[in-house]
PDB file of N, CA and C in Angstrom:
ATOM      1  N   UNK A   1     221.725  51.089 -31.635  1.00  0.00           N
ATOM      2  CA  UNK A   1     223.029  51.377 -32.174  1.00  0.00           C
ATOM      3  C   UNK A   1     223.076  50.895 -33.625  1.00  0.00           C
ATOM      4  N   UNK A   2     223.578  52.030 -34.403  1.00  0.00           N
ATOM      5  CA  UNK A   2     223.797  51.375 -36.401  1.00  0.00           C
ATOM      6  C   UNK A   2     224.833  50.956 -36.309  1.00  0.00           C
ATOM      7  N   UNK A   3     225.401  50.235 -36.868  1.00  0.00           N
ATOM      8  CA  UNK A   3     226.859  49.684 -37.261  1.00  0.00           C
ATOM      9  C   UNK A   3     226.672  49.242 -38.629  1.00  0.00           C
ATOM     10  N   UNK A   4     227.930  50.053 -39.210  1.00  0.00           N
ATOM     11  CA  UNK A   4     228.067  49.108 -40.994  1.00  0.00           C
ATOM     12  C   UNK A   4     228.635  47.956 -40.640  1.00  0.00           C
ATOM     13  N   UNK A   5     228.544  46.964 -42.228  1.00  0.00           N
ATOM     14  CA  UNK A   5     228.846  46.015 -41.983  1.00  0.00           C
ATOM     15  C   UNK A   5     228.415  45.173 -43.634  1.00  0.00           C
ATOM     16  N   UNK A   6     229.238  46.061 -44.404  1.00  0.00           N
ATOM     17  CA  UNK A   6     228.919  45.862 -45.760  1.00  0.00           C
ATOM     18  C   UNK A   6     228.649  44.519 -46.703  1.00  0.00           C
ATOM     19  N   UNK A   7     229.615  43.068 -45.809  1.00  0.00           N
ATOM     20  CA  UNK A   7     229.832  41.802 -46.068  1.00  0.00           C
ATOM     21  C   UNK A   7     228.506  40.920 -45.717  1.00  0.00           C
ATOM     22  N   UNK A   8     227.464  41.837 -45.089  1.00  0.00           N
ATOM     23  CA  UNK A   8     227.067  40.538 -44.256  1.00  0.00           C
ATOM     24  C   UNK A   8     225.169  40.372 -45.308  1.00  0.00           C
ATOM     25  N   UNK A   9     224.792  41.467 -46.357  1.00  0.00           N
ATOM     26  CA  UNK A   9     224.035  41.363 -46.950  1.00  0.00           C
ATOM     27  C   UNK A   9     224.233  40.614 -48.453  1.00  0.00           C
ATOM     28  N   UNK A  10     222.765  39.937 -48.744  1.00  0.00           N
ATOM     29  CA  UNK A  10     222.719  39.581 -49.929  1.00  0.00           C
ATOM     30  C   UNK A  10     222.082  40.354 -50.804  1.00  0.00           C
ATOM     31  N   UNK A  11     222.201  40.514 -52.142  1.00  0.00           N
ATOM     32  CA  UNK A  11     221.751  40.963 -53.345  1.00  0.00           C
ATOM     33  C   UNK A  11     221.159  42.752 -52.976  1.00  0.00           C
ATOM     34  N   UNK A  12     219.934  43.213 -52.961  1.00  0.00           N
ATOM     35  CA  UNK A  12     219.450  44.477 -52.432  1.00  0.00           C
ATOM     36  C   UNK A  12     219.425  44.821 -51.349  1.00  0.00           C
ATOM     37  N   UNK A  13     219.753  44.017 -50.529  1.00  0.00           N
ATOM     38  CA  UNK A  13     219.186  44.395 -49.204  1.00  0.00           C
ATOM     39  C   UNK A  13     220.288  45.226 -48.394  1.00  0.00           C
ATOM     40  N   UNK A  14     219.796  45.740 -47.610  1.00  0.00           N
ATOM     41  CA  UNK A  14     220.999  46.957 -46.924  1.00  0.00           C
ATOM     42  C   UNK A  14     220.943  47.104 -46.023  1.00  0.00           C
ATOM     43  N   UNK A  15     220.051  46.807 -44.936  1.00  0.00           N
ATOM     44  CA  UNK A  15     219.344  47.239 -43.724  1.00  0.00           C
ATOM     45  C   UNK A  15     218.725  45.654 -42.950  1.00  0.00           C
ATOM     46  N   UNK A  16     218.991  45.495 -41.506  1.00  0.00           N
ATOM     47  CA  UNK A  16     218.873  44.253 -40.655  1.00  0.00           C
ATOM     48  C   UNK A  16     218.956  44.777 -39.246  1.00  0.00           C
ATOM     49  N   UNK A  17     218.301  44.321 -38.402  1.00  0.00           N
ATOM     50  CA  UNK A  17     217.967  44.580 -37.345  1.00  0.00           C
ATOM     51  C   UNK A  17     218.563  43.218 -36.456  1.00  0.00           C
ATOM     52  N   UNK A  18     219.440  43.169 -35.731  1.00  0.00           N
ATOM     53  CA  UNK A  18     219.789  41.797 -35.152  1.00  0.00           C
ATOM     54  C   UNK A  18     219.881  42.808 -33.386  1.00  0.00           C
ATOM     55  N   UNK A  19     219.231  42.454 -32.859  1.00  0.00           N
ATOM     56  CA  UNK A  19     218.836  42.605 -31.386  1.00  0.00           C
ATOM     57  C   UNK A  19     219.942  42.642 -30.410  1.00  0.00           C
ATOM     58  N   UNK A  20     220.691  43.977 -30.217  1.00  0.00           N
ATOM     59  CA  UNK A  20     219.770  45.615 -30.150  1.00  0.00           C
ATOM     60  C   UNK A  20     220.612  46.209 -31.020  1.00  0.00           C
ATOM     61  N   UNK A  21     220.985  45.769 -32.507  1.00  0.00           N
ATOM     62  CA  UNK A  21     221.706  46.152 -33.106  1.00  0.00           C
ATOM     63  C   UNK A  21     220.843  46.663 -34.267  1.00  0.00           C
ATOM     64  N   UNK A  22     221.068  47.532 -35.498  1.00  0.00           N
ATOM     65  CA  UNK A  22     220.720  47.846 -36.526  1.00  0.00           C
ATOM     66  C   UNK A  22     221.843  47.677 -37.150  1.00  0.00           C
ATOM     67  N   UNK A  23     221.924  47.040 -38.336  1.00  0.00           N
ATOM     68  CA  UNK A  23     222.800  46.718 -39.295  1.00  0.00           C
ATOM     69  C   UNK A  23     222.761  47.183 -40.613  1.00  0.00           C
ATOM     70  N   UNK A  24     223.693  48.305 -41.091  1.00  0.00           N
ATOM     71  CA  UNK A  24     223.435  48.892 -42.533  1.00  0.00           C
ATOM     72  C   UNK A  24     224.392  48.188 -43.311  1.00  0.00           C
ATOM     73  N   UNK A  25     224.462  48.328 -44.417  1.00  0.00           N
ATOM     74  CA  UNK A  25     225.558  47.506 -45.675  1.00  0.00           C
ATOM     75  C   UNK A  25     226.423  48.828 -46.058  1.00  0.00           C
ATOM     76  N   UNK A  26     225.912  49.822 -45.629  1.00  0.00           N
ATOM     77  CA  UNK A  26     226.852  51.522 -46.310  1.00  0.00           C
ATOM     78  C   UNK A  26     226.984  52.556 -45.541  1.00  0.00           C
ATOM     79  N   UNK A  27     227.970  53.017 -45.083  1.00  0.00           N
ATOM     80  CA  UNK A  27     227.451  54.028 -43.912  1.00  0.00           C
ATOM     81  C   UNK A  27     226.657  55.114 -44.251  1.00  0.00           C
ATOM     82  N   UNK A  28     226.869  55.885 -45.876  1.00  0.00           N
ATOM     83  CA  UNK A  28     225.406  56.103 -46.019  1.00  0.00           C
ATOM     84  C   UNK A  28     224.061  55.985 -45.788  1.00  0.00           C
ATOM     85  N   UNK A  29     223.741  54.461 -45.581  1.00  0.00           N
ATOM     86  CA  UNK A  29     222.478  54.381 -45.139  1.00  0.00           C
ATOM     87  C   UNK A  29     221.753  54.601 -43.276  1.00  0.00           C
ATOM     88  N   UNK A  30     223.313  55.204 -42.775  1.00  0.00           N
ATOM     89  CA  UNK A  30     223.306  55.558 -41.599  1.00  0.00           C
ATOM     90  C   UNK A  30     222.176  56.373 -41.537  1.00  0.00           C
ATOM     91  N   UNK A  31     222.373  57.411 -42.472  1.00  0.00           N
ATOM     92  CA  UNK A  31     220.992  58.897 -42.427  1.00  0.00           C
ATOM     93  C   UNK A  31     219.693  58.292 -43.176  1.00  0.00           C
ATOM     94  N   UNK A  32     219.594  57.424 -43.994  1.00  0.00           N
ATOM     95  CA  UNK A  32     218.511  57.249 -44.473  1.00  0.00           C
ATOM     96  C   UNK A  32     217.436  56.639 -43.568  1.00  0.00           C
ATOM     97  N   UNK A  33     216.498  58.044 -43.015  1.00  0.00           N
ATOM     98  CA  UNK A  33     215.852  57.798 -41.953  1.00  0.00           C
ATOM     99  C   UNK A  33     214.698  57.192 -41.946  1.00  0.00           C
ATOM    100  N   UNK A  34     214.188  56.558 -43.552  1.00  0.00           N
ATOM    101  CA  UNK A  34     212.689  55.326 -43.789  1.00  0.00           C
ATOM    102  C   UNK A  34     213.615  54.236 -43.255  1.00  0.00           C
ATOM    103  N   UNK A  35     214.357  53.906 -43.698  1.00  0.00           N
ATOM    104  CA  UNK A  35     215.499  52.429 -43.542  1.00  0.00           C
ATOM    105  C   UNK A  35     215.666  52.063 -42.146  1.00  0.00           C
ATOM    106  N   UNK A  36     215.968  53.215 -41.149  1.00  0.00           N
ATOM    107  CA  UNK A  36     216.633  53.207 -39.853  1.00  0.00           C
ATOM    108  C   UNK A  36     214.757  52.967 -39.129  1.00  0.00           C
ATOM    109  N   UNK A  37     214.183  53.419 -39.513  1.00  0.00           N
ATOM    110  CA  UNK A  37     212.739  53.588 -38.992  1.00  0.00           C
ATOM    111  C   UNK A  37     212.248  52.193 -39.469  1.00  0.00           C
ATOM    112  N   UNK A  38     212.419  51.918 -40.602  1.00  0.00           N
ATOM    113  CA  UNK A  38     211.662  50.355 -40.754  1.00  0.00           C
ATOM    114  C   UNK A  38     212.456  49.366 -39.941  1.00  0.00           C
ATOM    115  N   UNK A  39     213.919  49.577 -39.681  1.00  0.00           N
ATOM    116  CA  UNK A  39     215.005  48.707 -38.791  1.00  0.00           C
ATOM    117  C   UNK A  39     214.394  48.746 -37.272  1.00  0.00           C
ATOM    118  N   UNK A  40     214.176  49.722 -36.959  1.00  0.00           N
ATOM    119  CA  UNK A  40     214.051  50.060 -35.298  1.00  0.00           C
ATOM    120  C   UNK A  40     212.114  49.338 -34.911  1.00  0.00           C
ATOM    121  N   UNK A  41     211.238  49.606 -36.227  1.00  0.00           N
ATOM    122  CA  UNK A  41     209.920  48.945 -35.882  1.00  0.00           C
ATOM    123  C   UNK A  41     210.404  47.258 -35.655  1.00  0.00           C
ATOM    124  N   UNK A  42     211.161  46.710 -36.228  1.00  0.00           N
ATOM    125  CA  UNK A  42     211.459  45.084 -36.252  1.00  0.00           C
ATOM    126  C   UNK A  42     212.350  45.510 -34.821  1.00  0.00           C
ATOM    127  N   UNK A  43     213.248  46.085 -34.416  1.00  0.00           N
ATOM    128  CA  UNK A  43     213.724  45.974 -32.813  1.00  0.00           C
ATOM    129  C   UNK A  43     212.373  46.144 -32.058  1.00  0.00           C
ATOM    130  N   UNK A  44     211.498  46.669 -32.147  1.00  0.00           N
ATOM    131  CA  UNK A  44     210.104  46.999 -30.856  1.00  0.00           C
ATOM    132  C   UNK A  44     209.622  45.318 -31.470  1.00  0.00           C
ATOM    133  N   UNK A  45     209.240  44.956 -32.278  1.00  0.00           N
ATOM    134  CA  UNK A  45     208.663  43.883 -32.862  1.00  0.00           C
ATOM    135  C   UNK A  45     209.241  42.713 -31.958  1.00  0.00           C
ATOM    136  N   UNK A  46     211.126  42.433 -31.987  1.00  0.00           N
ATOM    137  CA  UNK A  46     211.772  41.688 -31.148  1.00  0.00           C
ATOM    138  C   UNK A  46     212.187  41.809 -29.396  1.00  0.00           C
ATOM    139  N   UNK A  47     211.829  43.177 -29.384  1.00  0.00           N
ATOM    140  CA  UNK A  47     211.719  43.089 -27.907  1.00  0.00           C
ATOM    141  C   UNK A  47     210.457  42.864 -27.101  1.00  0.00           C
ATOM    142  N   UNK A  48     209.037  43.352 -27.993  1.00  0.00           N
ATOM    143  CA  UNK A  48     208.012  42.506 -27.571  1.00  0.00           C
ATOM    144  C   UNK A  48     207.694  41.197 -27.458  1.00  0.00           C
ATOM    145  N   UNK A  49     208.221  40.066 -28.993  1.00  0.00           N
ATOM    146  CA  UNK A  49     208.433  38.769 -28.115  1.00  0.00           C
ATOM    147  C   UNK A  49     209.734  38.166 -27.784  1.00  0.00           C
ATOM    148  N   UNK A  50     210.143  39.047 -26.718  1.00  0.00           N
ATOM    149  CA  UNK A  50     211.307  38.497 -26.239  1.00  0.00           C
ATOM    150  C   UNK A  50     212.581  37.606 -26.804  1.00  0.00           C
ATOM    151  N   UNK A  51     212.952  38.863 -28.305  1.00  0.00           N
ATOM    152  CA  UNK A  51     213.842  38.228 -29.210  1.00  0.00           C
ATOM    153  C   UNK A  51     214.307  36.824 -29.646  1.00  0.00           C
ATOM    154  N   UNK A  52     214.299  36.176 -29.045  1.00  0.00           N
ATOM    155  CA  UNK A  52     214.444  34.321 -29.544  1.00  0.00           C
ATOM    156  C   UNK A  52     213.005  33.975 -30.257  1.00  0.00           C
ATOM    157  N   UNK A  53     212.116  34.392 -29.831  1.00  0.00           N
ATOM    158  CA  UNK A  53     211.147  33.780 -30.360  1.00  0.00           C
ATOM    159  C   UNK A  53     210.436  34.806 -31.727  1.00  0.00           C
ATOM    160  N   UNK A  54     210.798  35.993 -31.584  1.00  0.00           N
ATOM    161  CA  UNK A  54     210.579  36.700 -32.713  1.00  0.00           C
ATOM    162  C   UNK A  54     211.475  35.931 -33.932  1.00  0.00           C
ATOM    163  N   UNK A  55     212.563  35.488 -33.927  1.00  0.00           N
ATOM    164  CA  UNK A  55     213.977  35.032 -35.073  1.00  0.00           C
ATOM    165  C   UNK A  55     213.053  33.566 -35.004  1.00  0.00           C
ATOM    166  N   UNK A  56     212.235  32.755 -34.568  1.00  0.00           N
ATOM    167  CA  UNK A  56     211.626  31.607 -34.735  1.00  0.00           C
ATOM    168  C   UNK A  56     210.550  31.900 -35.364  1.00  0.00           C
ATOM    169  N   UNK A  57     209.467  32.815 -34.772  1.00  0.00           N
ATOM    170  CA  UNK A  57     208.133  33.018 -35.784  1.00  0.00           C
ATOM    171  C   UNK A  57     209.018  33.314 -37.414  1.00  0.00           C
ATOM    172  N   UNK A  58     209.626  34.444 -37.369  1.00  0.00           N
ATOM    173  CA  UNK A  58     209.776  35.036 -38.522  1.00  0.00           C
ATOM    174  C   UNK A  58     210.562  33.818 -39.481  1.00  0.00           C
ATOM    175  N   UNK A  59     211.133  33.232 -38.933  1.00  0.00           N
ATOM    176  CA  UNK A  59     211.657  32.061 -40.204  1.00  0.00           C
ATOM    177  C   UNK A  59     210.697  31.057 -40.255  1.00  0.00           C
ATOM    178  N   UNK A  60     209.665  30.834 -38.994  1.00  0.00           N
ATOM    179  CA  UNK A  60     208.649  29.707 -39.745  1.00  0.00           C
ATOM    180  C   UNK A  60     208.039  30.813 -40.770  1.00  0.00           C
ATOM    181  N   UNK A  61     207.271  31.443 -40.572  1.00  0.00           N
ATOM    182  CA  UNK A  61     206.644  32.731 -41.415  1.00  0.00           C
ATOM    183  C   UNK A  61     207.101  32.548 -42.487  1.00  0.00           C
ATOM    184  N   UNK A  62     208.235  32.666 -42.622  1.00  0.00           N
ATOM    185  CA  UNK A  62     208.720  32.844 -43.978  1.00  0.00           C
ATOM    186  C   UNK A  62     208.956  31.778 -44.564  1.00  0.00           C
ATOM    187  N   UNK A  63     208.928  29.932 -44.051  1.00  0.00           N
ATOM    188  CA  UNK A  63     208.897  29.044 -44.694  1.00  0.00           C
ATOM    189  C   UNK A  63     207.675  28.135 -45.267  1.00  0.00           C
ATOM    190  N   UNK A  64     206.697  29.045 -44.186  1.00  0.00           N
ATOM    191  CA  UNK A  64     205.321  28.153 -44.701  1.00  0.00           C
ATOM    192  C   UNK A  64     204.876  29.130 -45.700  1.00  0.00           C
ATOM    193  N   UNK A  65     205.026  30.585 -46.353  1.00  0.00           N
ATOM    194  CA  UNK A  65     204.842  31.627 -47.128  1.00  0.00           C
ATOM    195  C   UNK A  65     205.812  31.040 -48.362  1.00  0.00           C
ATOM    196  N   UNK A  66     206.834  30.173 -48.133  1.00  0.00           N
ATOM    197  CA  UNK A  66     207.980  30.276 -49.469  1.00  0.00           C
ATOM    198  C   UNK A  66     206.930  28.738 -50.183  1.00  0.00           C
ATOM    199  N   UNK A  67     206.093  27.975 -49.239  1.00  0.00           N
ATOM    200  CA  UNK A  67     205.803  26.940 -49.613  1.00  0.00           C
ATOM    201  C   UNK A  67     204.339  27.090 -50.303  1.00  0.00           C
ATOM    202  N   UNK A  68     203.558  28.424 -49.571  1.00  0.00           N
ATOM    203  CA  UNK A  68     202.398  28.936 -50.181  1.00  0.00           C
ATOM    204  C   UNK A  68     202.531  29.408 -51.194  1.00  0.00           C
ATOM    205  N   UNK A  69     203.890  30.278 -51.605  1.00  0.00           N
ATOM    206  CA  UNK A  69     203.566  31.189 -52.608  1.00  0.00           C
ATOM    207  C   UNK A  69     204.747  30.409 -53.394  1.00  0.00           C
ATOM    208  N   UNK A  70     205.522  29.543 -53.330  1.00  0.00           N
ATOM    209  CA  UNK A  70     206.350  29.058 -54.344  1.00  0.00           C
ATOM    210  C   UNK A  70     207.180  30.220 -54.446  1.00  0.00           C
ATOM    211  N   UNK A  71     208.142  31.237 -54.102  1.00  0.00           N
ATOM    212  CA  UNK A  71     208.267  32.129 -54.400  1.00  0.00           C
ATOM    213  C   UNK A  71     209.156  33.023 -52.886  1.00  0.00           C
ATOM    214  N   UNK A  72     210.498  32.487 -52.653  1.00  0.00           N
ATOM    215  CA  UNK A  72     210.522  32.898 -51.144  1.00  0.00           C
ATOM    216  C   UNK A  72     210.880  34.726 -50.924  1.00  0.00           C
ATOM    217  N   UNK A  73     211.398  35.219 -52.450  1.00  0.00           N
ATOM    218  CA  UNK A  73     211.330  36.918 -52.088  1.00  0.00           C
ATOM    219  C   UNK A  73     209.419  37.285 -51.345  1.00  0.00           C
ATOM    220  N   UNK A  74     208.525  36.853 -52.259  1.00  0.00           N
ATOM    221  CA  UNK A  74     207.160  37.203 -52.364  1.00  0.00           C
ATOM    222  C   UNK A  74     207.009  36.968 -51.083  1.00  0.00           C
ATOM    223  N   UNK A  75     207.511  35.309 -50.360  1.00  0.00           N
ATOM    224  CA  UNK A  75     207.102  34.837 -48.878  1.00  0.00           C
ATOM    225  C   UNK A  75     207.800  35.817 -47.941  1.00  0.00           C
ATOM    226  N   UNK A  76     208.961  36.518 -48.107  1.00  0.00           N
ATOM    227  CA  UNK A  76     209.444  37.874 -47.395  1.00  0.00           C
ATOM    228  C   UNK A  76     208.644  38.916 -47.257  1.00  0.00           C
ATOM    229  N   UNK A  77     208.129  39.200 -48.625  1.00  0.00           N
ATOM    230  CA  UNK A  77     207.926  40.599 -48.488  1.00  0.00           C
ATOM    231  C   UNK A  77     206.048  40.201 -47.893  1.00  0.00           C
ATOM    232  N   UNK A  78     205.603  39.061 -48.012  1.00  0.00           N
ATOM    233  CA  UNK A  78     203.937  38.712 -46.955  1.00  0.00           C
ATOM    234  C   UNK A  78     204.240  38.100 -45.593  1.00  0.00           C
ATOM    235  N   UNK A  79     205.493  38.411 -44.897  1.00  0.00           N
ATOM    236  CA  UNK A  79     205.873  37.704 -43.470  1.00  0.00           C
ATOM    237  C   UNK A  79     205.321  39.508 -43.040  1.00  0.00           C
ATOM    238  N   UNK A  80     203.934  38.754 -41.581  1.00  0.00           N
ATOM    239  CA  UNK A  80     204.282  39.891 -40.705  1.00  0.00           C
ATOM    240  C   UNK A  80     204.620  41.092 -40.668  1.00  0.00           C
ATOM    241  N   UNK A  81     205.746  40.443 -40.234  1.00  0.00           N
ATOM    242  CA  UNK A  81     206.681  41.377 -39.304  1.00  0.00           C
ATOM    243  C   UNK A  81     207.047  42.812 -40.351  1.00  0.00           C
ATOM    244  N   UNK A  82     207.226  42.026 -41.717  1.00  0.00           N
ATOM    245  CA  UNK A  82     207.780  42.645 -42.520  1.00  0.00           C
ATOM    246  C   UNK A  82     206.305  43.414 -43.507  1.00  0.00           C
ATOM    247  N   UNK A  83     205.425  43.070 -42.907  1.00  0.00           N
ATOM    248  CA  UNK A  83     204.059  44.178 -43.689  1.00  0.00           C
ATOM    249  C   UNK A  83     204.136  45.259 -43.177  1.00  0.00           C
ATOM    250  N   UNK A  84     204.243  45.263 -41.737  1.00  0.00           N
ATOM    251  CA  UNK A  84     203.931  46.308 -40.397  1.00  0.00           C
ATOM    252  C   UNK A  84     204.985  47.230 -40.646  1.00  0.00           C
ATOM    253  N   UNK A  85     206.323  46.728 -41.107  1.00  0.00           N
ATOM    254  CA  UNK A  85     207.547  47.618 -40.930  1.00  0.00           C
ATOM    255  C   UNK A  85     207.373  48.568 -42.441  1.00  0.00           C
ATOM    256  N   UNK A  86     206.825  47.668 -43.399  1.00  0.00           N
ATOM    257  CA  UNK A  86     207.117  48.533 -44.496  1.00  0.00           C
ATOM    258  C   UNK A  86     205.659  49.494 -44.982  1.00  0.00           C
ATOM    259  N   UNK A  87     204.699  48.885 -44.219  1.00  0.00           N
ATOM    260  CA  UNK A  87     203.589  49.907 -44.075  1.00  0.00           C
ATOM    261  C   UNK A  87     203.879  51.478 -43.414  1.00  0.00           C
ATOM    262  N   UNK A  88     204.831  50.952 -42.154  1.00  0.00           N
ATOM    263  CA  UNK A  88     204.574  52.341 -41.248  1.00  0.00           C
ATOM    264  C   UNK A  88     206.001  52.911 -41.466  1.00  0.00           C
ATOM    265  N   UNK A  89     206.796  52.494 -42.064  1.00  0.00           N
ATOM    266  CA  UNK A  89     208.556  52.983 -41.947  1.00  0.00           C
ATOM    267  C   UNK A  89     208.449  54.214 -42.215  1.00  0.00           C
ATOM    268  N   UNK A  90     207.561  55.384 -43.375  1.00  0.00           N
ATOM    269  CA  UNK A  90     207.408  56.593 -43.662  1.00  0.00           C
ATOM    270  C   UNK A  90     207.223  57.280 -42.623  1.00  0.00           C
ATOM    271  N   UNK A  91     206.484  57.206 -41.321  1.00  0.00           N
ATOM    272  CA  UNK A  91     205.489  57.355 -40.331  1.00  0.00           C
ATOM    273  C   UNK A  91     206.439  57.356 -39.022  1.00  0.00           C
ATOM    274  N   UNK A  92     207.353  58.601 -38.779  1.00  0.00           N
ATOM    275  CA  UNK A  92     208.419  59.033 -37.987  1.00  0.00           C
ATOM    276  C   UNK A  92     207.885  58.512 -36.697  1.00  0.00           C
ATOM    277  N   UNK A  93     206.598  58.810 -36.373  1.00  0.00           N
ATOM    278  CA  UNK A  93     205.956  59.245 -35.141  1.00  0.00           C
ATOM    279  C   UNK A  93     205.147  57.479 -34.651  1.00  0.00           C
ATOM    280  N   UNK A  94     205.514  56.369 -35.651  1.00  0.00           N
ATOM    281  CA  UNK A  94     204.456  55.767 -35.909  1.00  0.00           C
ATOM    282  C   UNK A  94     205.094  54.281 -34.345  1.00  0.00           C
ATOM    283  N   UNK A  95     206.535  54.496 -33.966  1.00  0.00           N
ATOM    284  CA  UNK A  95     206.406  53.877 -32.538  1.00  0.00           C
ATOM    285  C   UNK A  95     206.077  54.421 -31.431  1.00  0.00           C
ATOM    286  N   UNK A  96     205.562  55.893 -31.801  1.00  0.00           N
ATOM    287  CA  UNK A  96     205.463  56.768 -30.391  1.00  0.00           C
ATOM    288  C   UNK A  96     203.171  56.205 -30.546  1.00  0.00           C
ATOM    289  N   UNK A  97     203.215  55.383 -31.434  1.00  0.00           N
ATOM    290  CA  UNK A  97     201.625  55.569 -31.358  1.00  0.00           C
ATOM    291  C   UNK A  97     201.211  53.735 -32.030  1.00  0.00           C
ATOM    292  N   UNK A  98     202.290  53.153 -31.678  1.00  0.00           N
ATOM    293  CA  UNK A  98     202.026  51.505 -32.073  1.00  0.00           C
ATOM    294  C   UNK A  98     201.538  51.069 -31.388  1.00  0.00           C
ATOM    295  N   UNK A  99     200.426  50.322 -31.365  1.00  0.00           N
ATOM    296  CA  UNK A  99     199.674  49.349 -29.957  1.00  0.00           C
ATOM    297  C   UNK A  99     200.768  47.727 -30.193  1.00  0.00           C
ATOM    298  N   UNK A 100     200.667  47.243 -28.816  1.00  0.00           N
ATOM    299  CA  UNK A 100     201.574  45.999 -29.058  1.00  0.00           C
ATOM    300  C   UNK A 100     201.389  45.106 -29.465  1.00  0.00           C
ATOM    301  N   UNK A 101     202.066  44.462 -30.278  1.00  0.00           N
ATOM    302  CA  UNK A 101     201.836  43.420 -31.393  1.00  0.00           C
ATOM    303  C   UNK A 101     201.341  43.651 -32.305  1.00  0.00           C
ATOM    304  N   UNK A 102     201.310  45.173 -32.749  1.00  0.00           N
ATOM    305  CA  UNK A 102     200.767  45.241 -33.814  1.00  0.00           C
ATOM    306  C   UNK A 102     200.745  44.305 -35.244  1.00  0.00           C
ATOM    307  N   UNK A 103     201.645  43.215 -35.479  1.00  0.00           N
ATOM    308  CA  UNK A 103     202.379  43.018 -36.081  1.00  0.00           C
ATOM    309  C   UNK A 103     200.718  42.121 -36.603  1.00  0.00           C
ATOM    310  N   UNK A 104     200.508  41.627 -35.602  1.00  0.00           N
ATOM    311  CA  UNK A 104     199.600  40.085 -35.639  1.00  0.00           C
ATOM    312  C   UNK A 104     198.111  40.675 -36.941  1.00  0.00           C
ATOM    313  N   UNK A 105     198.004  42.521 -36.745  1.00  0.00           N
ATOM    314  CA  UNK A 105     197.454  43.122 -37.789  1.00  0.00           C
ATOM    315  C   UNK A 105     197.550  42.705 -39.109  1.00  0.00           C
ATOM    316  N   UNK A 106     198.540  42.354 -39.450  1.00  0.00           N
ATOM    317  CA  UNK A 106     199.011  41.832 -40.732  1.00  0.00           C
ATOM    318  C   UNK A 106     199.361  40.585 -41.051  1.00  0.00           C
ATOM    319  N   UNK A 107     199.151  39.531 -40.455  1.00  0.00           N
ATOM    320  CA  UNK A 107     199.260  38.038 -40.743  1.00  0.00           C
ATOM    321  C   UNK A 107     198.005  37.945 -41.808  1.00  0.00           C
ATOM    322  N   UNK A 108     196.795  38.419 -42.126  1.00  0.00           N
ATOM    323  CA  UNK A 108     196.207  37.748 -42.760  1.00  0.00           C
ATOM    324  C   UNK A 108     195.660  38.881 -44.025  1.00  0.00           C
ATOM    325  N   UNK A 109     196.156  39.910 -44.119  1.00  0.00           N
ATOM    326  CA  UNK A 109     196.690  40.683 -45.198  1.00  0.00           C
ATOM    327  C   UNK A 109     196.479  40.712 -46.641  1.00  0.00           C
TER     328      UNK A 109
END
C-alpha cells in the first residue's frame, strides 16, 4: 500500500518503505514506477529478515559506514540494502527473479 505523507521526509528524499507500507512525500510520486520498485525491493528485503531485524542491520550498517567513510549520506548510499535496491529499481521484473538475500551480494561492494 503507497500512502503520501509529505511531512515525514528530509531534504531529497521522497520515497520510504516502513513495513507493509510504502511511503511517498508527493502523490505524484505515486506513478513513478523506479521509486515504487526501489520501495517494494526494501519491503521483500524486510520481510525476508523478519522486519525488526532488517530496521537493526540497516542502522548498524549505516553507523559503522558513517564512521568508515566520515561521511553519513556516502554511508547511505554503501548500506546493503540500499546497493541492491538502487542497482535493480530499473529492472520491473527484477523481484519476480531475486534469489533470497540477495542483499548480502552487496555488503562488500
Amino acid at each position: 500500500m503507497v500512502v503520501v505523507f509529505r511531512h515525514f521526509f528530509y531534504k531529497n528524499y521522497v520515497g520510504l518503505s516502513l513495513w507493509p507500507f510504502i511511503i511517498v512525500k508527493e502523490n505524484h510520486h505515486k506513478k513513478d514506477t523506479v521509486l515504487i520498485n526501489h520501495e517494494r525491493i526494501h519491503l521483500k528485503q524486510q520481510q525476508e529478515l523478519f522486519i525488526l531485524p532488517f530496521y537493526l542491520w540497516y542502522v548498524g550498517e549505516w553507523l559503522f559506514r558513517s564512521v568508515l567513510y566520515l561521511n553519513s549520506y556516502r554511508a547511505y548510499q554503501n548500506i546493503s540494502f540500499e546497493r541492491e535496491a538502487y542497482a535493480n529499481e530499473h529492472n520491473a521484473d527484477y523481484l519476480n527473479t531475486r534469489k533470497r538475500f540477495a542483499f548480502l551480494n552487496y555488503i562488500f561492494r
